[in-house]
N, C-alpha and C. Protein backbone atom coordinates (compact mmCIF):
# COMPACT_ATOMS: atom_id res chain seq x y z
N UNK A 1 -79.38 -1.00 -34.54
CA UNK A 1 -78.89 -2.18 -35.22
C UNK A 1 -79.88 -3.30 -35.00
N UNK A 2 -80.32 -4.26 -35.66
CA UNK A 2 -81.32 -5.40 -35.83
C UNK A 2 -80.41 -6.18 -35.55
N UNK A 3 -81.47 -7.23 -34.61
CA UNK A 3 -81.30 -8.36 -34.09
C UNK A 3 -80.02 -9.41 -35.32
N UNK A 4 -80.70 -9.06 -36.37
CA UNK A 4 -79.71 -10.41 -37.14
C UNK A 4 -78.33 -9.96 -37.36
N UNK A 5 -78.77 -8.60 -37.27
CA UNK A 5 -76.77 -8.18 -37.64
C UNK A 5 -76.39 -8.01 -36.19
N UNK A 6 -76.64 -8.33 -35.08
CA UNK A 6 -76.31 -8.60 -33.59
C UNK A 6 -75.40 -9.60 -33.62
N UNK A 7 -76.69 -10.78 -34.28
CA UNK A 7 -76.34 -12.18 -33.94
C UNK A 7 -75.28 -12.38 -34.86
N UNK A 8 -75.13 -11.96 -36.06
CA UNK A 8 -73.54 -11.88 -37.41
C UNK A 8 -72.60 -11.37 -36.62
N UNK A 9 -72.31 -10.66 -36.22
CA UNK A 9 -71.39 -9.68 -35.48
C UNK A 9 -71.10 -10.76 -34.76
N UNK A 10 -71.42 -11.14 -33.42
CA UNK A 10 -71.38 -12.58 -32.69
C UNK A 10 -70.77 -13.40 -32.95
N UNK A 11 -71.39 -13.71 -34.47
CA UNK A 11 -70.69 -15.17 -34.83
C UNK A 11 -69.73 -14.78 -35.63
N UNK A 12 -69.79 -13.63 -36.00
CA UNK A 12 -68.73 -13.63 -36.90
C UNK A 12 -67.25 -12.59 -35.96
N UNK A 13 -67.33 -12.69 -34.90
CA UNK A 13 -66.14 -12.27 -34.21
C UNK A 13 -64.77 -13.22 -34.48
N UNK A 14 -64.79 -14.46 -34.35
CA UNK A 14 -63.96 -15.28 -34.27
C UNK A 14 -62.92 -15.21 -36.35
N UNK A 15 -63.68 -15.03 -36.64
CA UNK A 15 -62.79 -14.85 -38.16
C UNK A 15 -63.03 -13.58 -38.97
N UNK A 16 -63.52 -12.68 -38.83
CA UNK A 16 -63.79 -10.91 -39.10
C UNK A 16 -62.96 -10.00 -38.75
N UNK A 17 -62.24 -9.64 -39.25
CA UNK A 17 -61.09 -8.04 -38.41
C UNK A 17 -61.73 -7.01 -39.21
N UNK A 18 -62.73 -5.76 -38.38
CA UNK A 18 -63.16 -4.76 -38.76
C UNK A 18 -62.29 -3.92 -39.05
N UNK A 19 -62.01 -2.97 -40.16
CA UNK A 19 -62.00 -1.91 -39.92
C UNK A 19 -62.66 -0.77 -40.56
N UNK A 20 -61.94 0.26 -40.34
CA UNK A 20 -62.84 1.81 -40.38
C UNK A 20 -62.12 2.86 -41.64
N UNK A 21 -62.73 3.04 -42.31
CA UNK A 21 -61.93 4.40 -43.19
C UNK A 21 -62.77 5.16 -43.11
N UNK A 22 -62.01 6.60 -42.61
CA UNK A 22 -62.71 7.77 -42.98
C UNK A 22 -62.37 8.89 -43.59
N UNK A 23 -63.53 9.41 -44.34
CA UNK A 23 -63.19 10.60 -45.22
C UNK A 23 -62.48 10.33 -46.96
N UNK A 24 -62.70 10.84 -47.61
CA UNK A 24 -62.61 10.21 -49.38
C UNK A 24 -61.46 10.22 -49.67
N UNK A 25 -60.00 10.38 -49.18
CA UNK A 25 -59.49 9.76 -49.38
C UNK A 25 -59.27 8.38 -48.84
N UNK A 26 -59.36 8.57 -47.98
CA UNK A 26 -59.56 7.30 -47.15
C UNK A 26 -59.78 5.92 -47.69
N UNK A 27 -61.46 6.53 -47.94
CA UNK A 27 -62.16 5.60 -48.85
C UNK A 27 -61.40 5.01 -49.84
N UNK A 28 -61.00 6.41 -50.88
CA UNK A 28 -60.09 6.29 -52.15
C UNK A 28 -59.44 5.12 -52.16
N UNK A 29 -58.36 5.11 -51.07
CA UNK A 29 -57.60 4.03 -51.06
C UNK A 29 -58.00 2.73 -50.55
N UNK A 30 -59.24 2.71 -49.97
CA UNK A 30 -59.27 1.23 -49.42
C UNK A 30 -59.70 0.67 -50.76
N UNK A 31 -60.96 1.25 -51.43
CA UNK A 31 -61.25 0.60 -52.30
C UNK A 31 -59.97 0.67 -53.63
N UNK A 32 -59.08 0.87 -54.13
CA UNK A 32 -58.14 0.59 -54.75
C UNK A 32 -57.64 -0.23 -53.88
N UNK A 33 -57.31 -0.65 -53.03
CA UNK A 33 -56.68 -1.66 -52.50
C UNK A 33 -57.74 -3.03 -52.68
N UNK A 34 -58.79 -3.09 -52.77
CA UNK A 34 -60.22 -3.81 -52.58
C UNK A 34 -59.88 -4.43 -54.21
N UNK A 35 -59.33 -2.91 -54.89
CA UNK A 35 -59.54 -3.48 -56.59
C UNK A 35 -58.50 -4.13 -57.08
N UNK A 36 -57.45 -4.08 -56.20
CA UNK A 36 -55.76 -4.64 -56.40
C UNK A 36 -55.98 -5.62 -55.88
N UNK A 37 -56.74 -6.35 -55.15
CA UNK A 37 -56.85 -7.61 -54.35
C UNK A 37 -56.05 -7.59 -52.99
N UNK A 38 -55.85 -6.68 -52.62
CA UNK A 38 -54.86 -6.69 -51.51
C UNK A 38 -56.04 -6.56 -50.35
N UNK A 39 -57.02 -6.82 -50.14
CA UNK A 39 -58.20 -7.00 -49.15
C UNK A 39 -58.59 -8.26 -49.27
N UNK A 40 -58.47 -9.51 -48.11
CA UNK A 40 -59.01 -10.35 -47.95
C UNK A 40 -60.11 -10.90 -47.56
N UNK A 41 -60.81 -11.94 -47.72
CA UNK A 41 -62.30 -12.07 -47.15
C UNK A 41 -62.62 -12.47 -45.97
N UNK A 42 -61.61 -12.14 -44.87
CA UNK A 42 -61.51 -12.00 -43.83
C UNK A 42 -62.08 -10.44 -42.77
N UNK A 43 -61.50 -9.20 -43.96
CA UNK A 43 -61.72 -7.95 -44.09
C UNK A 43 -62.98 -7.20 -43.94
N UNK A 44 -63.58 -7.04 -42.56
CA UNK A 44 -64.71 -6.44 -42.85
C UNK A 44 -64.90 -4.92 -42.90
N UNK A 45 -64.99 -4.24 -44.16
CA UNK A 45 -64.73 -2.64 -44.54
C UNK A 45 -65.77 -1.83 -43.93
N UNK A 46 -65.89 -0.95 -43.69
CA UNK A 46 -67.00 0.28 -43.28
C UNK A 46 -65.92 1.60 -43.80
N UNK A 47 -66.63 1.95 -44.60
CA UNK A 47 -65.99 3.21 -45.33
C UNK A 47 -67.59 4.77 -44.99
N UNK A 48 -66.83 5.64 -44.26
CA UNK A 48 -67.94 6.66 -44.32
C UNK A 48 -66.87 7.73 -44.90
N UNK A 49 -68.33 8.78 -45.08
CA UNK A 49 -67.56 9.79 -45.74
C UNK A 49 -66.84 10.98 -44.81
């Protein structure tokens, strides 16, 4: 991981709630939820397969 996404991570602890989907459905649904608006920009996604 690079230094600048260290220092994001950092600063961005205080208003960021990560989470994790895995596997295609998974995915499936976050992003339909992403497309329904039901994901806020608070929401930080990591979708693997």
């Amino acid at each position: 991981m690079g230094a600048a996404m260290v220092d994001f991570i950092v600063a961005a602890q205080s208003w960021i709630q990560i989470s994790e989907s895995n596997g295609p459905e998974a995915i499936a649904e976050k992003i339909v939820a992403m497309l329904d608006g039901e994901v806020s920009a608070q929401d930080g996604i990591i979708l693997r397969p």
